[in-house]
Protein backbone atom coordinates (compact mmCIF):
# COMPACT_ATOMS: atom_id res chain seq x y z
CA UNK A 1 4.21 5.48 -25.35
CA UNK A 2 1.42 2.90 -25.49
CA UNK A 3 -0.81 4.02 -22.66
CA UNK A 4 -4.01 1.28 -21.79
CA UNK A 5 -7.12 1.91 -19.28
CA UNK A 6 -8.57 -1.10 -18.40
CA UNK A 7 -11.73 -0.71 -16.64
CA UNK A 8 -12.47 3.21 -18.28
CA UNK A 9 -16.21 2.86 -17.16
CA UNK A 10 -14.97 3.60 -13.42
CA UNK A 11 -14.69 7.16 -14.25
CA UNK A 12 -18.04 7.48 -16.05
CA UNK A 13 -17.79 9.23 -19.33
CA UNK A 14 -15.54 11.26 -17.76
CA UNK A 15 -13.36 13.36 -20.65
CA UNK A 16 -10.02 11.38 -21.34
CA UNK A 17 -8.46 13.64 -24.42
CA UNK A 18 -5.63 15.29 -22.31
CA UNK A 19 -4.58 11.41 -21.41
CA UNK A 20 -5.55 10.25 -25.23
CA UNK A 21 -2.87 12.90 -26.13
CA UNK A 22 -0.12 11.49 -24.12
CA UNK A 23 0.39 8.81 -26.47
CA UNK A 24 -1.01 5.41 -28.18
CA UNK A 25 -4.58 4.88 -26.05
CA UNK A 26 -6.32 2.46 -25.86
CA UNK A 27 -8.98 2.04 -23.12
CA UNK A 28 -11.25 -1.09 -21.95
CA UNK A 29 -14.99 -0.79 -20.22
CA UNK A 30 -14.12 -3.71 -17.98
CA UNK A 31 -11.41 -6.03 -17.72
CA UNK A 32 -11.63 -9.81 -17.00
CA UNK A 33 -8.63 -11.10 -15.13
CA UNK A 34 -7.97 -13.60 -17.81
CA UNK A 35 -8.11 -10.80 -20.04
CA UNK A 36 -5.25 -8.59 -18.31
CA UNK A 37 -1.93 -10.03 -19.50
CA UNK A 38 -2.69 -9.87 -23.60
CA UNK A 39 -4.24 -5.96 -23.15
CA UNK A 40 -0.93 -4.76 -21.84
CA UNK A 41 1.32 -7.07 -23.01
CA UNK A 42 3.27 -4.27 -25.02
CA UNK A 43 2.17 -1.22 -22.73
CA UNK A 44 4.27 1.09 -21.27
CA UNK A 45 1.57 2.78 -19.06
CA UNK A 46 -1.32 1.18 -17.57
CA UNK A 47 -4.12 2.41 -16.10
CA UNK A 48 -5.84 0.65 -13.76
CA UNK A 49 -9.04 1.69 -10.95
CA UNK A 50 -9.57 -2.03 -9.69
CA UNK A 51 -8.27 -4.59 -12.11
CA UNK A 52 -5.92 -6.27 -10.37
CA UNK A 53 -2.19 -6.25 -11.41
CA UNK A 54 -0.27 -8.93 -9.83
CA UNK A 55 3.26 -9.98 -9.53
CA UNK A 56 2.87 -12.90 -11.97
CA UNK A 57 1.13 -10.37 -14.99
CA UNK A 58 3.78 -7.33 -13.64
CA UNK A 59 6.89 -10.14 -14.18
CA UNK A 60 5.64 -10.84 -18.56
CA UNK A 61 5.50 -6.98 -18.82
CA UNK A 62 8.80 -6.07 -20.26
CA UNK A 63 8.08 -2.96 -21.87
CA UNK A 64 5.83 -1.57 -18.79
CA UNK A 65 7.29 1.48 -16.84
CA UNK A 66 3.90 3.06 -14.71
CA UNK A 67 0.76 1.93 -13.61
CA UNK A 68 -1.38 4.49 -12.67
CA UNK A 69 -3.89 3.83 -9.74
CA UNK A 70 -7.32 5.75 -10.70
CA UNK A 71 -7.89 5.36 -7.09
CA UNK A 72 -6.67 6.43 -3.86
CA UNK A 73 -6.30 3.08 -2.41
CA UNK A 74 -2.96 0.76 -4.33
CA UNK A 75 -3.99 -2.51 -2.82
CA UNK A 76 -4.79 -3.74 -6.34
CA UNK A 77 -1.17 -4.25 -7.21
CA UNK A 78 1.49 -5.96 -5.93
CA UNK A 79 3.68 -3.01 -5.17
CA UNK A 80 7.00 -4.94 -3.96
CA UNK A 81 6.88 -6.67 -7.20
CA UNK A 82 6.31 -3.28 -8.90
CA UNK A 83 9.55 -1.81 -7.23
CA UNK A 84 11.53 -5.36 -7.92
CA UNK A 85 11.15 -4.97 -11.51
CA UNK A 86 11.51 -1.33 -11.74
CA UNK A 87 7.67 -0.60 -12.33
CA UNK A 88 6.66 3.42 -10.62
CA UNK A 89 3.21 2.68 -9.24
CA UNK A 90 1.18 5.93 -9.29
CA UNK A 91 -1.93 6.71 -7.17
CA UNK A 92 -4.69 9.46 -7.04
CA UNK A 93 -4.73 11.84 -3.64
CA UNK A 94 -7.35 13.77 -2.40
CA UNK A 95 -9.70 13.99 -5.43
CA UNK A 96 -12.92 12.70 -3.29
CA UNK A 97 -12.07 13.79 -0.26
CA UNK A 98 -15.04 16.32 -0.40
CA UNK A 99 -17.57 13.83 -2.35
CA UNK A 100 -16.51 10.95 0.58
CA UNK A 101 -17.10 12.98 3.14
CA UNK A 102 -20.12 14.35 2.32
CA UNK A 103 -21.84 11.16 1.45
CA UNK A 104 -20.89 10.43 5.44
CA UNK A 105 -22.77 13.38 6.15
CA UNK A 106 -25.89 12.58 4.26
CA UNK A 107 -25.97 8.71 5.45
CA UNK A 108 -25.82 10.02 9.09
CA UNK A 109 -29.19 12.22 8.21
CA UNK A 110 -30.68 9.49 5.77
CA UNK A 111 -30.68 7.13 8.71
CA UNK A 112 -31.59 9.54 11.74
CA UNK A 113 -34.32 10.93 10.10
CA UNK A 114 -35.62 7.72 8.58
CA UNK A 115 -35.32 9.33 4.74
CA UNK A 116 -35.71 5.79 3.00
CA UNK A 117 -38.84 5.00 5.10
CA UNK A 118 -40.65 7.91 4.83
CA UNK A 119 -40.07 8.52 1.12
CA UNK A 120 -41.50 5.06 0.41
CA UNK A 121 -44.28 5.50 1.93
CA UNK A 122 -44.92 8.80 0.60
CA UNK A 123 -44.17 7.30 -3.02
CA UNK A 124 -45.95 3.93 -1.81
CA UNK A 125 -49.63 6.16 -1.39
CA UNK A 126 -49.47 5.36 2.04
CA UNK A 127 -49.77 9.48 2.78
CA UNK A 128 -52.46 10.19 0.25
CA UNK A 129 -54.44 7.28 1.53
CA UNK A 130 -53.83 8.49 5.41
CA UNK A 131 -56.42 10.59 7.46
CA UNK A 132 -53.59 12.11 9.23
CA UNK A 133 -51.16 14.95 8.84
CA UNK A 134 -48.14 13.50 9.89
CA UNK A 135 -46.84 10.31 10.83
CA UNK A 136 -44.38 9.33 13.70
CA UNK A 137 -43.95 5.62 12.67
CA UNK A 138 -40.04 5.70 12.57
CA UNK A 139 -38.83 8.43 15.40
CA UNK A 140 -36.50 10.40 13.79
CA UNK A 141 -33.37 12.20 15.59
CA UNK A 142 -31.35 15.04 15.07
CA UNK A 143 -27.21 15.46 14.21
CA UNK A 144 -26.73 18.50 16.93
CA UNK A 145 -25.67 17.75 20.10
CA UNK A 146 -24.59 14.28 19.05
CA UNK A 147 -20.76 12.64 19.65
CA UNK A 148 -19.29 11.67 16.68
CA UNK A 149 -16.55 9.48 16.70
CA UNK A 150 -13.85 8.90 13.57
CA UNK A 151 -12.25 6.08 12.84
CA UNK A 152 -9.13 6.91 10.97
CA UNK A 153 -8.08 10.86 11.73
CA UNK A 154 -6.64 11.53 7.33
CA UNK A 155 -7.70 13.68 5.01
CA UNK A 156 -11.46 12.69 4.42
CA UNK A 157 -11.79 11.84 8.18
CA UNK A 158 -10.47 15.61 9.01
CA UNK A 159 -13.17 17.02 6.41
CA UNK A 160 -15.82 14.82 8.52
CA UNK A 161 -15.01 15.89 11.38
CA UNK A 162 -15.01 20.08 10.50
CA UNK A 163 -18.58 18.85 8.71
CA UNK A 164 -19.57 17.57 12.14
CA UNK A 165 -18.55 19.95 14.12
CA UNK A 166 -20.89 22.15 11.81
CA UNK A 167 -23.58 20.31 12.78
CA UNK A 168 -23.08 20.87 16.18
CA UNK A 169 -21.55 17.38 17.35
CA UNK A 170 -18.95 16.39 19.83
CA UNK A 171 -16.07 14.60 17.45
CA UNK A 172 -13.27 12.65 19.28
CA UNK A 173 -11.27 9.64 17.01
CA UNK A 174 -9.06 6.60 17.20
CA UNK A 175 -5.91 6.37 15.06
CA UNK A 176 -5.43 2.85 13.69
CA UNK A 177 -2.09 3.65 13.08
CA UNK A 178 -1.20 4.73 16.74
CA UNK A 179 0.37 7.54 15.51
CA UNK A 180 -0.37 10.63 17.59
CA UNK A 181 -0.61 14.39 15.58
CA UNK A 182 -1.78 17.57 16.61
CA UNK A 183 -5.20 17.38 16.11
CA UNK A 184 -7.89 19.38 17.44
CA UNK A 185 -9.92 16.68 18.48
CA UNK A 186 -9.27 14.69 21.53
CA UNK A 187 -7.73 11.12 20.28
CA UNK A 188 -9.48 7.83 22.59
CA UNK A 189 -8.83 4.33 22.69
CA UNK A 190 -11.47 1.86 20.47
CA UNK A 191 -13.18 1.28 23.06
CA UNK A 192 -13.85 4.51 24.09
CA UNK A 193 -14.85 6.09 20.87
CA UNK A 194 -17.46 2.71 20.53
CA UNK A 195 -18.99 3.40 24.19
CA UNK A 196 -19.48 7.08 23.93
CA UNK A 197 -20.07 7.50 20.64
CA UNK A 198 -23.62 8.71 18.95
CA UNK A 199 -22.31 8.25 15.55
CA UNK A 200 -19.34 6.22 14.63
CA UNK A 201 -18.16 7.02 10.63
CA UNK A 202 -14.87 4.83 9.55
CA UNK A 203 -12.01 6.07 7.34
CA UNK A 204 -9.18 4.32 7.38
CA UNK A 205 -7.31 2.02 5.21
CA UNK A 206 -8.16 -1.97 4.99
CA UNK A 207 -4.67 -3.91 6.32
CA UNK A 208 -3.67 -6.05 9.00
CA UNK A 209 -4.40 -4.49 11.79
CA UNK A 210 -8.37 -2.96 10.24
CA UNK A 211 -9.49 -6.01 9.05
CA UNK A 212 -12.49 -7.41 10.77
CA UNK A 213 -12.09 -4.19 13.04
CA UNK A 214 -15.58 -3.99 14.01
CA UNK A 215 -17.12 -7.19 14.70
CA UNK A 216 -19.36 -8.92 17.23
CA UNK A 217 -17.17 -7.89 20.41
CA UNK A 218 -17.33 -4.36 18.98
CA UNK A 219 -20.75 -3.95 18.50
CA UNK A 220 -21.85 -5.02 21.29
CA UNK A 221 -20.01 -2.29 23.15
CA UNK A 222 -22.19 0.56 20.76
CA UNK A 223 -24.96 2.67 22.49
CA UNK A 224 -28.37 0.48 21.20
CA UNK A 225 -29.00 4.26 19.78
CA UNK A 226 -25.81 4.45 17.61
CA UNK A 227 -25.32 4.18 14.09
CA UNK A 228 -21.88 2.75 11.89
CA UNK A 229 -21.22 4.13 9.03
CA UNK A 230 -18.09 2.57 6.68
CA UNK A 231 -17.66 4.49 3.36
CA UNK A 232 -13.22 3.03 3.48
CA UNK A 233 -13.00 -0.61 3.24
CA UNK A 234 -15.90 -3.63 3.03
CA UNK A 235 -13.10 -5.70 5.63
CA UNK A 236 -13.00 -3.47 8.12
CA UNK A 237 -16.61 -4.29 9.46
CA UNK A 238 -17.60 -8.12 9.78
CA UNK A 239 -20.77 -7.75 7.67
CA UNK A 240 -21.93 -11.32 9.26
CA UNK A 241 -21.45 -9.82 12.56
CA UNK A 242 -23.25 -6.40 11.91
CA UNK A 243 -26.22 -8.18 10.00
CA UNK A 244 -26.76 -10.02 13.28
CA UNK A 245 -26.83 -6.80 15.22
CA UNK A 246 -29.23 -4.90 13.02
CA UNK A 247 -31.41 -7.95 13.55
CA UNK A 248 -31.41 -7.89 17.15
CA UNK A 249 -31.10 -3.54 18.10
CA UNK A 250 -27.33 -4.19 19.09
CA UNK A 251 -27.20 -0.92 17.29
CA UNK A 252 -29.93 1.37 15.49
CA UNK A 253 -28.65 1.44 12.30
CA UNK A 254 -25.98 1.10 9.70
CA UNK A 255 -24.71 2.80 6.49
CA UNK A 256 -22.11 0.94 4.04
CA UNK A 257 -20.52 1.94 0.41
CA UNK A 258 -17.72 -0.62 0.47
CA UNK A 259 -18.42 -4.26 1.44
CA UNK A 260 -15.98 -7.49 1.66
CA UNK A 261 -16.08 -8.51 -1.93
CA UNK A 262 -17.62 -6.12 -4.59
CA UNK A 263 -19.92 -6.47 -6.62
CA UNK A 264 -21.35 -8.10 -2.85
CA UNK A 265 -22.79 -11.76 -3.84
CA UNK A 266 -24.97 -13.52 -1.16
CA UNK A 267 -24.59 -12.05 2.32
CA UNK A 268 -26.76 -11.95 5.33
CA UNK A 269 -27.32 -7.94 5.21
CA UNK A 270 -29.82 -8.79 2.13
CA UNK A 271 -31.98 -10.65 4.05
CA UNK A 272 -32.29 -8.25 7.35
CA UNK A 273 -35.34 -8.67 9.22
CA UNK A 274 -35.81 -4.60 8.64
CA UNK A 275 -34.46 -2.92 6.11
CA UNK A 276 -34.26 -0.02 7.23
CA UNK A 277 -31.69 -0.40 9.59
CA UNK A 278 -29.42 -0.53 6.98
CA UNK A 279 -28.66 2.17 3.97
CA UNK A 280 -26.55 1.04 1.46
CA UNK A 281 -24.67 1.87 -1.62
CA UNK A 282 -22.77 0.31 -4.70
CA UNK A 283 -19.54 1.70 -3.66
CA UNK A 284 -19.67 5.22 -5.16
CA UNK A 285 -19.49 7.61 -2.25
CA UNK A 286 -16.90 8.96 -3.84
CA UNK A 287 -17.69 9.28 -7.75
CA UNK A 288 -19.50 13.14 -7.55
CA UNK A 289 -18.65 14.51 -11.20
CA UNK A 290 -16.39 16.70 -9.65
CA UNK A 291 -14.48 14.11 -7.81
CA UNK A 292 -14.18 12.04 -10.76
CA UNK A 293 -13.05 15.21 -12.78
CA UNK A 294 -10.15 15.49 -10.79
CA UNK A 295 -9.35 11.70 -10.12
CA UNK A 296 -9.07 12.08 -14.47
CA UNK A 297 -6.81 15.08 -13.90
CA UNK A 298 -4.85 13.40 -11.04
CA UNK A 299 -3.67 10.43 -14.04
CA UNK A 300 -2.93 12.79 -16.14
CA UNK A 301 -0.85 14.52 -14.15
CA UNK A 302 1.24 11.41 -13.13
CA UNK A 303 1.46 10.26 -16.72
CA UNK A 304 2.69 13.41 -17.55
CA UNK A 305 5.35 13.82 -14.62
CA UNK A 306 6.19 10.26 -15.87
CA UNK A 307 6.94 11.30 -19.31
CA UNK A 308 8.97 14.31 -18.47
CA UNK A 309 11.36 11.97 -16.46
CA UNK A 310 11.32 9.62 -19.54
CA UNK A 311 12.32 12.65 -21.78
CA UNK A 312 14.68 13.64 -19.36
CA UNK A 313 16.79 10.55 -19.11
CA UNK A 314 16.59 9.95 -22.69
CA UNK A 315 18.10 13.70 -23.94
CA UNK A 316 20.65 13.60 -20.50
């Protein structure tokens, strides 16, 4: 069983013997897309965190039988053309759960209590050079007491809201899907959530109905006090539209780890007329070393499951 990784460096050194095992490895840093088709021409198993695999490359693969998604999120293959010619497409579930919804956590601190400011100017010599004790340039605020609304009621959005709840906040969400459960938080309409809402934290998947989600319209209907905070998809927020709100205190602040095309080129939220309305990250929310851990684990146990079946049908 030829098994091939191509972008390893997504899961950061992480130990890859119990895969290596498996069968023939061979694993990539990075992957070029004109670089896909001859890596796995002859694989049976390919491994894959966000190299795309499309329907034309998944069509001159005669030998493969899995790709396994190091990743929750599949929308990096073409999945009906996966199922057309027989190919099982595997993902990862739940192995950042805790790492995503903690980084929500910390950006809604970082940016009510001004973090990034004051540490610069702490590490800037602006404090050693003061005459005063303190310094109340950037009023700070705290989490307690605060209504929290969720955007996208799954796994990590359920950890975010027991988190905030912790904190002392009011949560209440809005199901993209329109699918009602038994939650124990009371389920609004979008507009609701973005009128009411101290602290609005998004977790639900990019698709036709998310993309371009929060945009001008929406903003404007945010408390000028309120802060975003998007750790699922770069598409669900119009970055154009929320650059142009940081600039003019539609909304206090902003945190992002996922943006519309990654790595993110030119875009307006570089040149923000203060930066500190906005914290940002290279899209590694999730990557703690004990999310990544088990995202390793995760593969290996679909290979694995995958090979048993093989074994199975080839002995019945």
């Amino acid at each position: 069983m030829k098994i091939v990784f191509l972008d390893e460096y997504s899961v950061c050194g992480q130990d890859l013997s119990r895969i290596k095992s498996m069968g023939e490895y061979i694993g990539y840093e990075t992957t070029a897309p004109n670089e896909v088709l001859e890596r796995v021409s002859d694989a049976e198993v390919i491994i894959t965190n966000k190299v795309v695999i499309d329907a034309q490359t998944i069509a001159q693969l005669p030998h493969l039988r899995l790709i396994c998604v190091a990743a929750t999120g599949m929308n990096n293959v073409d999945l009906a053309a996966a199922a057309e010619h027989g190919v099982l497409v595997r993902n990862a579930i739940g192995y950042s759960t805790d790492s995503v919804a903690e980084a929500t956590i910390s950006s809604a601190l970082a940016l009510l209590r001004e973090l990034t400011y004051y540490n610069d100017y702490f590490h800037a010599g602006y404090y050693s050079a003061s005459e005063r004790i303190f310094n109340f340039d950037r009023p700070t605020a705290q989490i307690s007491g605060k209504r929290w609304g969720i955007i996208g009621m799954g796994n990590i959005g359920r950890k975010v809201a027991k988190l905030a709840e912790a904190f002392g906040c009011e949560v209440s969400y809005y199901s993209t899907s329109g699918i009602t459960r038994d939650e124990s938080y009371n389920s609004v309409s979008l507009n609701e959530l973005l009128k009411e809402s101290d602290i609005i934290s998004i977790h639900c998947p990019l698709n036709d109905k998310t993309l371009d989600l929060i945009s001008t319209e929406q903003l404007s209907q945010m408390k000028r006090s309120a802060i975003l905070i998007n750790v699922a998809r770069g598409g669900i927020v119009n970055e154009a539209a929320l650059a142009e709100a940081l600039n003019n205190g539609v909304i206090r602040g902003a945190a992002l780890d996922v943006f519309s095309s990654e790595p993110l080129r030119e875009s307006p939220l570089y040149h923000l007329k203060d930066r500190y309305r906005l914290l940002a990250s290279p899209h590694n929310a999730w990557s703690s070393v004990e999310a990544i851990a088990r995202l390793v684990e995760c593969v290996a146990d679909n290979i694995e499951s995958y090979a048993k079946q093989r074994q199975e049908q080839i002995t019945a």
